[in-house]
C-alpha atoms as a PDB file:
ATOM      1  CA  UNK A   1       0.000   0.000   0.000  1.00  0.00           C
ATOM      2  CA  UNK A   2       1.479   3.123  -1.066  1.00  0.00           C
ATOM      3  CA  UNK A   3       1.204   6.509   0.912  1.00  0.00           C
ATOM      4  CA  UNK A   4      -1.588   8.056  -1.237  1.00  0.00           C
ATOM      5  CA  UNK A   5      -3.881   4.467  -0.539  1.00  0.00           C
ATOM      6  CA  UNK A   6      -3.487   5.465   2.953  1.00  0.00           C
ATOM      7  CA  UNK A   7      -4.247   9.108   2.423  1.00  0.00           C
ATOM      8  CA  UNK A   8      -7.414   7.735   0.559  1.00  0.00           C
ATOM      9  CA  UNK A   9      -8.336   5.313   3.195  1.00  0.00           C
ATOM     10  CA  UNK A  10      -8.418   7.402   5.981  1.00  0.00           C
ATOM     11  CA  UNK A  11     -10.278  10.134   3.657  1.00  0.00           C
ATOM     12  CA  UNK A  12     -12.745   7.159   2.533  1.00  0.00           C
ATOM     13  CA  UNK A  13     -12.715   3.409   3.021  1.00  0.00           C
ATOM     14  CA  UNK A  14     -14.914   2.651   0.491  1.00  0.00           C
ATOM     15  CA  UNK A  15     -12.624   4.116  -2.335  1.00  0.00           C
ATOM     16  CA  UNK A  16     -10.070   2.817  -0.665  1.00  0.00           C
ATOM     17  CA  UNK A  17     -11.392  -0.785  -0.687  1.00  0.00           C
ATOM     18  CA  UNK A  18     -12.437  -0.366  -4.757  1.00  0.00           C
ATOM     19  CA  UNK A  19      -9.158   0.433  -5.074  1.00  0.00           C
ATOM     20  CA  UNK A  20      -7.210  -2.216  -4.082  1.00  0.00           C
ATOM     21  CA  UNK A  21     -10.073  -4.709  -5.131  1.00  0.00           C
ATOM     22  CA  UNK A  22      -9.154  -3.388  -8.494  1.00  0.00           C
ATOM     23  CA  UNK A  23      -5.237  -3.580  -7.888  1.00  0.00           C
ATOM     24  CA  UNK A  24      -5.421  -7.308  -7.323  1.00  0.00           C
ATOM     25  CA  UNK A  25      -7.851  -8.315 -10.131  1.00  0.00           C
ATOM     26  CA  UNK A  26      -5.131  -6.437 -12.769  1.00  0.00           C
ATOM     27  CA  UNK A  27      -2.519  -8.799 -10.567  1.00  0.00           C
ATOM     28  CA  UNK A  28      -3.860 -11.964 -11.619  1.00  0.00           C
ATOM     29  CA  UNK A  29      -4.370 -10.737 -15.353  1.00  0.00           C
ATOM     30  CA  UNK A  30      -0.865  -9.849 -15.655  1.00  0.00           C
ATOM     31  CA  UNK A  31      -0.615 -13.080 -13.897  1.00  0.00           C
ATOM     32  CA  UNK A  32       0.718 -12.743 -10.239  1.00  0.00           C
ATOM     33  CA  UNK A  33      -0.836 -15.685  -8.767  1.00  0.00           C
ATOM     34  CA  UNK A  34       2.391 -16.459  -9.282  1.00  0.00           C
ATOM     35  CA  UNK A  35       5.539 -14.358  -8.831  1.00  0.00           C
ATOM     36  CA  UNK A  36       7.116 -15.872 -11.664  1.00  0.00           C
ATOM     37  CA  UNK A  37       4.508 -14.940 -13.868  1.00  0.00           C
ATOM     38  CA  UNK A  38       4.260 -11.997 -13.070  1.00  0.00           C
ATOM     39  CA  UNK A  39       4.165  -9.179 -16.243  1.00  0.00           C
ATOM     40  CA  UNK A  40       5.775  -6.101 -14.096  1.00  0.00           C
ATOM     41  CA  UNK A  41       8.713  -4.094 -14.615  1.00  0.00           C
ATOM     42  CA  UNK A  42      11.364  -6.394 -13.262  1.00  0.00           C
ATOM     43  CA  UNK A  43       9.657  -9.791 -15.870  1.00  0.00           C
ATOM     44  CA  UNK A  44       9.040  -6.989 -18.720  1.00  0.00           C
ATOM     45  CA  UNK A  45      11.773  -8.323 -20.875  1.00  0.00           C
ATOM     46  CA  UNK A  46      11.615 -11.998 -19.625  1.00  0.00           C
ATOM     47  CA  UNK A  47       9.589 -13.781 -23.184  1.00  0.00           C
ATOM     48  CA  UNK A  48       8.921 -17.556 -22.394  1.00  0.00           C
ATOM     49  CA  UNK A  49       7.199 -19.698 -24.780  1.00  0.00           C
ATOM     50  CA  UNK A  50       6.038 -23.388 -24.122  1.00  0.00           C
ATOM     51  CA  UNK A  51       6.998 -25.343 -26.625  1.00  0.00           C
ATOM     52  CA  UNK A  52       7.817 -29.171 -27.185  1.00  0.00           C
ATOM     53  CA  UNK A  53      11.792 -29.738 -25.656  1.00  0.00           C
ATOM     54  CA  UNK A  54      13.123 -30.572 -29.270  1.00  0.00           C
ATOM     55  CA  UNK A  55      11.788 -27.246 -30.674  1.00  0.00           C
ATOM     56  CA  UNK A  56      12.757 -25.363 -27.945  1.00  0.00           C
ATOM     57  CA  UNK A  57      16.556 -26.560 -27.441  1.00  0.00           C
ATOM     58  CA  UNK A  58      16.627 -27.071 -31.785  1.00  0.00           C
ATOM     59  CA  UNK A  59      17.636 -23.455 -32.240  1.00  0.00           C
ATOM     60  CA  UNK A  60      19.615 -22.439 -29.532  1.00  0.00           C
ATOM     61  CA  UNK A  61      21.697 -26.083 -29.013  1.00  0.00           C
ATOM     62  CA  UNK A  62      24.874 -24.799 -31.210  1.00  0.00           C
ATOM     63  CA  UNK A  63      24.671 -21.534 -29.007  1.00  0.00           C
ATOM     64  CA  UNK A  64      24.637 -22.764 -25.919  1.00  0.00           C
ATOM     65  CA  UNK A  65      27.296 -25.561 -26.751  1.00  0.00           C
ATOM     66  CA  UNK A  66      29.720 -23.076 -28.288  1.00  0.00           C
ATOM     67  CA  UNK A  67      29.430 -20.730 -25.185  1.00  0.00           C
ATOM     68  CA  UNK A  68      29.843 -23.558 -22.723  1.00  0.00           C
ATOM     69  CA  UNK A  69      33.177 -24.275 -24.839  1.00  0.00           C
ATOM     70  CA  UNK A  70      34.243 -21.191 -24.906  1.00  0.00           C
ATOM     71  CA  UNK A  71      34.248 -21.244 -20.978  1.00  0.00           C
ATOM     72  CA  UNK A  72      35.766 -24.596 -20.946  1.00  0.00           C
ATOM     73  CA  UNK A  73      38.526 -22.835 -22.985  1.00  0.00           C
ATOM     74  CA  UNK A  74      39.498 -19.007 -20.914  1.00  0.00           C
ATOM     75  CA  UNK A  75      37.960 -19.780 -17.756  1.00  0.00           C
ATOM     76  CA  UNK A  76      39.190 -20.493 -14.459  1.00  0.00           C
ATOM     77  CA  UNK A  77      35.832 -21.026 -12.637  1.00  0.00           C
ATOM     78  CA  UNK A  78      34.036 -22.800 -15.200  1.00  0.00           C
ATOM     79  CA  UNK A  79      37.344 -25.629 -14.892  1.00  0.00           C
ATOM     80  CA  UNK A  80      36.711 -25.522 -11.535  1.00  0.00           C
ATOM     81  CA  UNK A  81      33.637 -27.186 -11.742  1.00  0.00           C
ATOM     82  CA  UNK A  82      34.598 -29.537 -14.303  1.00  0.00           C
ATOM     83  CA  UNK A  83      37.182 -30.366 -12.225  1.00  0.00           C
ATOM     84  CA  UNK A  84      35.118 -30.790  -9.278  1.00  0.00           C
ATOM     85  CA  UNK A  85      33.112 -33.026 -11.122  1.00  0.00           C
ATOM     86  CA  UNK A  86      36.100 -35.446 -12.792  1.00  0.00           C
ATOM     87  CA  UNK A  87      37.158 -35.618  -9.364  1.00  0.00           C
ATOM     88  CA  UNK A  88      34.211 -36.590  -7.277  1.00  0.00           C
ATOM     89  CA  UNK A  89      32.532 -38.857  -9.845  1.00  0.00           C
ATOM     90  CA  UNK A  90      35.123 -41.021 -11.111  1.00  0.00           C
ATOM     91  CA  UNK A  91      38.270 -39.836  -9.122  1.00  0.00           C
ATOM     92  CA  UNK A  92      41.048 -42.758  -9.708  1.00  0.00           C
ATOM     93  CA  UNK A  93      39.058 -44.685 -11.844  1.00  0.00           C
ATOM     94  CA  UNK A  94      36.453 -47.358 -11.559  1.00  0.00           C
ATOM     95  CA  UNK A  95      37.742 -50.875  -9.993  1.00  0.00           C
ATOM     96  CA  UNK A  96      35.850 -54.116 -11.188  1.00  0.00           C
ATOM     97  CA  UNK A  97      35.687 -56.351  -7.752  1.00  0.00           C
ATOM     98  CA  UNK A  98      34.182 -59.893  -9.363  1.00  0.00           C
ATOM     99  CA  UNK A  99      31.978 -61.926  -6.353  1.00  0.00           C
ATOM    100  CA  UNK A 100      31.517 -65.329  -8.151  1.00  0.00           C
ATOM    101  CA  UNK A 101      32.225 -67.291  -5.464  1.00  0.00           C
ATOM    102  CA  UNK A 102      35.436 -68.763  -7.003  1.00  0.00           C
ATOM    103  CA  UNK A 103      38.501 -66.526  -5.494  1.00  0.00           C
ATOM    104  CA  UNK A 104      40.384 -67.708  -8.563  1.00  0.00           C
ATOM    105  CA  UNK A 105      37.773 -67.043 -11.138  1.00  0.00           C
ATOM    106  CA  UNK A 106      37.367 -63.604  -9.405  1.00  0.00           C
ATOM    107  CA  UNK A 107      41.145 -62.865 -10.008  1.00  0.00           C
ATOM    108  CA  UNK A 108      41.143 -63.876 -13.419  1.00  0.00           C
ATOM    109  CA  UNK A 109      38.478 -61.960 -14.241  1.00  0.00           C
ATOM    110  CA  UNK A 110      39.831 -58.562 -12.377  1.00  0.00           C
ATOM    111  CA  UNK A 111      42.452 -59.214 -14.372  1.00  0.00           C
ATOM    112  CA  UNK A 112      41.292 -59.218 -17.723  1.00  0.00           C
ATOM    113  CA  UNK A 113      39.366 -56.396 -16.902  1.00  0.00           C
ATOM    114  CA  UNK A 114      42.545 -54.585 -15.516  1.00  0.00           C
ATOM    115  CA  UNK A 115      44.188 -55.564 -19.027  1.00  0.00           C
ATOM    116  CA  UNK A 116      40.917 -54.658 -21.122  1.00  0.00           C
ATOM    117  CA  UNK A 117      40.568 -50.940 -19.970  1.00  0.00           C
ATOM    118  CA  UNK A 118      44.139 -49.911 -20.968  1.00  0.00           C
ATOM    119  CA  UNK A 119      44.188 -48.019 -23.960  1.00  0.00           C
ATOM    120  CA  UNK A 120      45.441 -50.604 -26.851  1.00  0.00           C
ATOM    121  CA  UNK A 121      42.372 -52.662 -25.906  1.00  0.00           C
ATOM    122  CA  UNK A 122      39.464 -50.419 -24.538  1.00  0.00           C
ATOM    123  CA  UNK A 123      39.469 -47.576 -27.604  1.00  0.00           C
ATOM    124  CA  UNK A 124      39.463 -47.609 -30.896  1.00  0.00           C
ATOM    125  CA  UNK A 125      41.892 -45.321 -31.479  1.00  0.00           C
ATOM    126  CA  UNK A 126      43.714 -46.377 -28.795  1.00  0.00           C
ATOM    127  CA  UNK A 127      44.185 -42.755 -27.214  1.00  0.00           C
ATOM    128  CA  UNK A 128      42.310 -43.428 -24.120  1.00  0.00           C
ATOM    129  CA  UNK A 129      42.406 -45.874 -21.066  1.00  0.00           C
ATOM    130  CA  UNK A 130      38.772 -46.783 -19.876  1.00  0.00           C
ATOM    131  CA  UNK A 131      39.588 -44.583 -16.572  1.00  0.00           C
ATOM    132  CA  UNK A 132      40.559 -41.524 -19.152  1.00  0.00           C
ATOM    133  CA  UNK A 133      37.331 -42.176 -21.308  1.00  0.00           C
ATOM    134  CA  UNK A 134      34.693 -41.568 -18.096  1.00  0.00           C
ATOM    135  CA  UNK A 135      36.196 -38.685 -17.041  1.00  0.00           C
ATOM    136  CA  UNK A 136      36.063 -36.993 -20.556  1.00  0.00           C
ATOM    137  CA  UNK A 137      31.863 -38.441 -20.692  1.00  0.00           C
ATOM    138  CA  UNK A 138      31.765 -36.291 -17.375  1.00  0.00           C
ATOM    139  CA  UNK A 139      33.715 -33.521 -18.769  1.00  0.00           C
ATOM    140  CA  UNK A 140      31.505 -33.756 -22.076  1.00  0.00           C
ATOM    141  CA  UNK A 141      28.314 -34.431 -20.442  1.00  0.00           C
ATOM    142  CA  UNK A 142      28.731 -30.911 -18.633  1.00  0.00           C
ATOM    143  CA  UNK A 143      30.455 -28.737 -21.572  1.00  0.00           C
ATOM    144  CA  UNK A 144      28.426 -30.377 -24.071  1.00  0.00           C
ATOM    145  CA  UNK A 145      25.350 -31.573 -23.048  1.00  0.00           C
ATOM    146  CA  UNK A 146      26.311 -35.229 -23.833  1.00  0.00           C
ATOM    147  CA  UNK A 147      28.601 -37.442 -26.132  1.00  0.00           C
ATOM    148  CA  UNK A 148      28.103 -40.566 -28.341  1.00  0.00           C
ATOM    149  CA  UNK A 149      29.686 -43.824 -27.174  1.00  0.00           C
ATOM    150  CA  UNK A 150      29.893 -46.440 -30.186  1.00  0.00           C
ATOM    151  CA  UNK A 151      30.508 -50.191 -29.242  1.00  0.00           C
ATOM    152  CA  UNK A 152      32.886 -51.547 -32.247  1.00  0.00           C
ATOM    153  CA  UNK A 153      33.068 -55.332 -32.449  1.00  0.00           C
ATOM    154  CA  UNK A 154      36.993 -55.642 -33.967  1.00  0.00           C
ATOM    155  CA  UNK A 155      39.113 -58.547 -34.892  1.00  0.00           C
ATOM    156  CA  UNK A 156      42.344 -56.754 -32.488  1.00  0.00           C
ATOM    157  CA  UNK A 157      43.128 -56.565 -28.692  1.00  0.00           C
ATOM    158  CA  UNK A 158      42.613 -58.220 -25.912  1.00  0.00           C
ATOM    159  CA  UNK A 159      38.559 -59.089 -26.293  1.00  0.00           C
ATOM    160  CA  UNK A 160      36.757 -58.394 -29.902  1.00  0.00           C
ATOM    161  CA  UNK A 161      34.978 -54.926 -28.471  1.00  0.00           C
ATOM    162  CA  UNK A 162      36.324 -51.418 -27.934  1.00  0.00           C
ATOM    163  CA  UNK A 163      34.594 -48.200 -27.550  1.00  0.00           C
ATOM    164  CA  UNK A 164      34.511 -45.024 -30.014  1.00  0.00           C
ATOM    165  CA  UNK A 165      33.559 -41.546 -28.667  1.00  0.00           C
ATOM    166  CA  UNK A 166      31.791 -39.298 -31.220  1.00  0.00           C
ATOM    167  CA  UNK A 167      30.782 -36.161 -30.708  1.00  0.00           C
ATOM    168  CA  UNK A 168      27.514 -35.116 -30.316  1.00  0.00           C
ATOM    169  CA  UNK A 169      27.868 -32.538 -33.078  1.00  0.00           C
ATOM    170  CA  UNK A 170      28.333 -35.599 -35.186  1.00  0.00           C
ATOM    171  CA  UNK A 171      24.534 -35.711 -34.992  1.00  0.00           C
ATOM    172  CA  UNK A 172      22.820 -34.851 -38.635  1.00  0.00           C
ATOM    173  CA  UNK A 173      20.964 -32.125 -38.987  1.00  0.00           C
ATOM    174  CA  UNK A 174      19.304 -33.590 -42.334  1.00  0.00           C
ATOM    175  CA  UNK A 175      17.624 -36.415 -40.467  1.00  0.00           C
ATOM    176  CA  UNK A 176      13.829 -35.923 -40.400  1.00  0.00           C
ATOM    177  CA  UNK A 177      12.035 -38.964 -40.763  1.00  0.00           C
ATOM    178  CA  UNK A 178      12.433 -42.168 -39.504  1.00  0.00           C
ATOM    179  CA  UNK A 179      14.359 -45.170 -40.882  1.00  0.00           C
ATOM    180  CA  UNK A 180      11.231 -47.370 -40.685  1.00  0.00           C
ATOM    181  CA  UNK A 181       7.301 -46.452 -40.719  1.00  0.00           C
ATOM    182  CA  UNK A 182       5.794 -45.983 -37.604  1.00  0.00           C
ATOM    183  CA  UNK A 183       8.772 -45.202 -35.338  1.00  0.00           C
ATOM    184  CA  UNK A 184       9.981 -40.782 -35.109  1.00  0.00           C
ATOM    185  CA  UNK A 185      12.661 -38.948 -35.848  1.00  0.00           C
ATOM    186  CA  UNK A 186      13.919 -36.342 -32.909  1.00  0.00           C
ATOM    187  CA  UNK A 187      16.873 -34.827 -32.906  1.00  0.00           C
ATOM    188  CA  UNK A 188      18.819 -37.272 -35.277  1.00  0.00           C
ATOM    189  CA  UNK A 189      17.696 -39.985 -32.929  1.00  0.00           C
ATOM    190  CA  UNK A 190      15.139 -42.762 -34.597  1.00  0.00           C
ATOM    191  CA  UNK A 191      12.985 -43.986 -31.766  1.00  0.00           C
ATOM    192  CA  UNK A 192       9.514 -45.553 -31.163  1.00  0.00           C
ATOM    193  CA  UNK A 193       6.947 -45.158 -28.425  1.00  0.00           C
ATOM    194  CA  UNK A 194       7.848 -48.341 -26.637  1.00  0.00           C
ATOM    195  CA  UNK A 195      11.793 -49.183 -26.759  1.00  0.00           C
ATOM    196  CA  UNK A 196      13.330 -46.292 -26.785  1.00  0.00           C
ATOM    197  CA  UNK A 197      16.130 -45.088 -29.960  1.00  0.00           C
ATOM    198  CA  UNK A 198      16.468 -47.524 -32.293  1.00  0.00           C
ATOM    199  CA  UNK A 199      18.987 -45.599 -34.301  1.00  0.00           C
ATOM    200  CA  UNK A 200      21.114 -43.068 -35.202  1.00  0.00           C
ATOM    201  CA  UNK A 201      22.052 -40.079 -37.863  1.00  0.00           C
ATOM    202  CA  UNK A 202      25.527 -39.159 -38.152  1.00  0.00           C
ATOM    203  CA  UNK A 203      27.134 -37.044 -40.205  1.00  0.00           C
ATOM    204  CA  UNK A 204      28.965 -38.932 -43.313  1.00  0.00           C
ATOM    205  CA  UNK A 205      32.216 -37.233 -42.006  1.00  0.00           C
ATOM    206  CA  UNK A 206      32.410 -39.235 -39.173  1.00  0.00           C
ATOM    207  CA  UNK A 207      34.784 -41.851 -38.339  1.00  0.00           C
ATOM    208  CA  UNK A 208      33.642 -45.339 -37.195  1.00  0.00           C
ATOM    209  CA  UNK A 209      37.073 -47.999 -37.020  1.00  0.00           C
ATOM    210  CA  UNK A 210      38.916 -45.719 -39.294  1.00  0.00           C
ATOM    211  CA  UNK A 211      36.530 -46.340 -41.802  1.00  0.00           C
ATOM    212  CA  UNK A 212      33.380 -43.641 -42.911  1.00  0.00           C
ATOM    213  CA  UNK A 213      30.226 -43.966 -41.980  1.00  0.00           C
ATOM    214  CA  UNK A 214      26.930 -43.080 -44.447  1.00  0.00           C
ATOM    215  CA  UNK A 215      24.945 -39.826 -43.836  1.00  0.00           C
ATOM    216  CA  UNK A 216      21.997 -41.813 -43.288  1.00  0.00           C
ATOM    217  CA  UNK A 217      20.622 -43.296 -40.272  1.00  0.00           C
ATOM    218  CA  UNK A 218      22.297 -46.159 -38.366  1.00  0.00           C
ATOM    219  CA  UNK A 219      20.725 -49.354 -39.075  1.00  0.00           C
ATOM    220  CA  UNK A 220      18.276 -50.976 -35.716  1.00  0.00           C
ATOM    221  CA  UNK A 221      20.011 -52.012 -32.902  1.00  0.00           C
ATOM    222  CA  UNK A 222      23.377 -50.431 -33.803  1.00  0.00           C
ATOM    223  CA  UNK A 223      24.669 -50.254 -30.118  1.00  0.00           C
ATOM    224  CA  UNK A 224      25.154 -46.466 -28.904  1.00  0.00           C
ATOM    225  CA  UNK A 225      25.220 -45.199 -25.825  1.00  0.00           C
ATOM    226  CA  UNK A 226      24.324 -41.481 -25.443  1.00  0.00           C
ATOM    227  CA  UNK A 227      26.068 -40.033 -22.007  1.00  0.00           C
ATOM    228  CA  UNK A 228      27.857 -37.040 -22.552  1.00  0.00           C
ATOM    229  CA  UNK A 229      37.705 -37.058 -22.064  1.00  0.00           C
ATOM    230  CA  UNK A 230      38.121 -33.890 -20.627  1.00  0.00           C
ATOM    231  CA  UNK A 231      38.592 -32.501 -24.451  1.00  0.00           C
ATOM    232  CA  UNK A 232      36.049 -33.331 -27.083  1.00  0.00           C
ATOM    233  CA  UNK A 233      36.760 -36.978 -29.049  1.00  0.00           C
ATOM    234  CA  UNK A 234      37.771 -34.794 -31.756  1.00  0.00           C
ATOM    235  CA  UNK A 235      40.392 -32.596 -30.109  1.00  0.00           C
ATOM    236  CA  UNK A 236      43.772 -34.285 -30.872  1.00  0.00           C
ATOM    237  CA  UNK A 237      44.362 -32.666 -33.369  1.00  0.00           C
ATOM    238  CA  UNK A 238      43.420 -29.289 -33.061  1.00  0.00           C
ATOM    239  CA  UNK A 239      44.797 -27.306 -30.321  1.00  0.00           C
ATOM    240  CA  UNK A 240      46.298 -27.416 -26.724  1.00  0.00           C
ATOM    241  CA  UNK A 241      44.240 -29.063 -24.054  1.00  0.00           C
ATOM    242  CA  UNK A 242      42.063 -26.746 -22.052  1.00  0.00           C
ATOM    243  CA  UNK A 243      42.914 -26.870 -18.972  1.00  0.00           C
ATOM    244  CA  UNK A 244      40.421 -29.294 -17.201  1.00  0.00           C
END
């Protein structure tokens, strides 16, 4: 109540009342039931729209990631957090502690999955221990908003399977109908109503096993894993590691 509705109410209640009656009825028009909703001076230049989550991240996804980057790149609090992150969620590394039953199976197996997640036998391009590939998904999944991890059934290293990590800019654009009738298309990702993504579209740039991939959509049950190295997949050859 400002001083001139107290002026007014001690002048004449009635007015006084109307007044404010009609003060609060222009509230909830401009909408503060809520406070968030409301239309005043300090929301004037907040414009919200409520759209579907596709449409509403579809235009503003390339933004966001290249800011994010960007503070990856120049600054000091933003690797602080990432940091933070690296350091609570997968710290040392992840330890595989087998419970069969049989203390020698249990060794043999901690074993070959000791042997597995070194670099020559986890990754494709055999950059990256196992340890080295989490903590870029948690570096990516914050920076990013996610990352692609392909499971590649080779003829070399210890066990026929290694992991690739694509980028999720790797996603096509061009992708906007489904591979198969009845399932969707959103964002690159083929999926139906029941089981989830069923595939993927990837740029034809992109390298699967050192071999190209087609621009079109990745055939059913392709395995991918969509989570989110400290540095993009991409980075090696582009410029100094950010420091992260």
């Amino acid at each position: 109540m400002t001083w001139l509705d107290r002026i007014i109410e001690t002048i004449s209640p009635r007015a006084a009342y109307m007044r404010e009656g009609w003060r609060q009825q222009l509230g909830l028009i401009r909408g503060s039931g809520y406070d968030a909703a409301d239309g005043g001076r300090l929301n004037k230049n907040w414009r919200a729209t409520n759209e579907a989550a596709d449409i509403t991240d579809r235009y503003s996804r390339d933004t966001l990631r290249a800011r994010a980057r960007d503070l990856e790149r120049n600054s000091d609090i933003a690797n602080g957090v990432l940091k933070a992150f690296k350091r609570n969620v997968v710290g040392n590394g992840f330890t595989l502690q087998a419970k069969t039953g049989d203390d020698d199976l249990d060794d043999q197996i901690e074993t070959l999955w000791r042997r597995w997640t070194r670099r020559t036998n986890c990754d494709v391009t055999q950059q990256q221990s196992f340890n080295e590939l989490l903590r870029m998904a948690v570096v990516r999944k914050k920076a990013d908003g996610g990352i692609l991890f392909k499971k590649c059934y080779t003829s070399g290293g210890l066990l026929p399977f290694k992991l690739q990590a694509l980028e999720v800019d790797e996603l096509s654009r061009s992708v906007a109908s489904p591979r198969y009738k009845g399932d969707r298309a959103i964002a690159a990702l083929s999926t139906t109503s029941t089981t989830g993504p069923l595939g993927t579209g990837l740029n034809s740039t992109t390298l699967t096993a050192g071999k190209r991939t087609s621009p079109s959509s990745t055939p059913p049950k392709t395995s991918f894993s969509i989570t989110a190295r400290a540095a993009p997949p991409s980075f090696e050859r582009s410029v100094t590691s950010p420091r992260v």
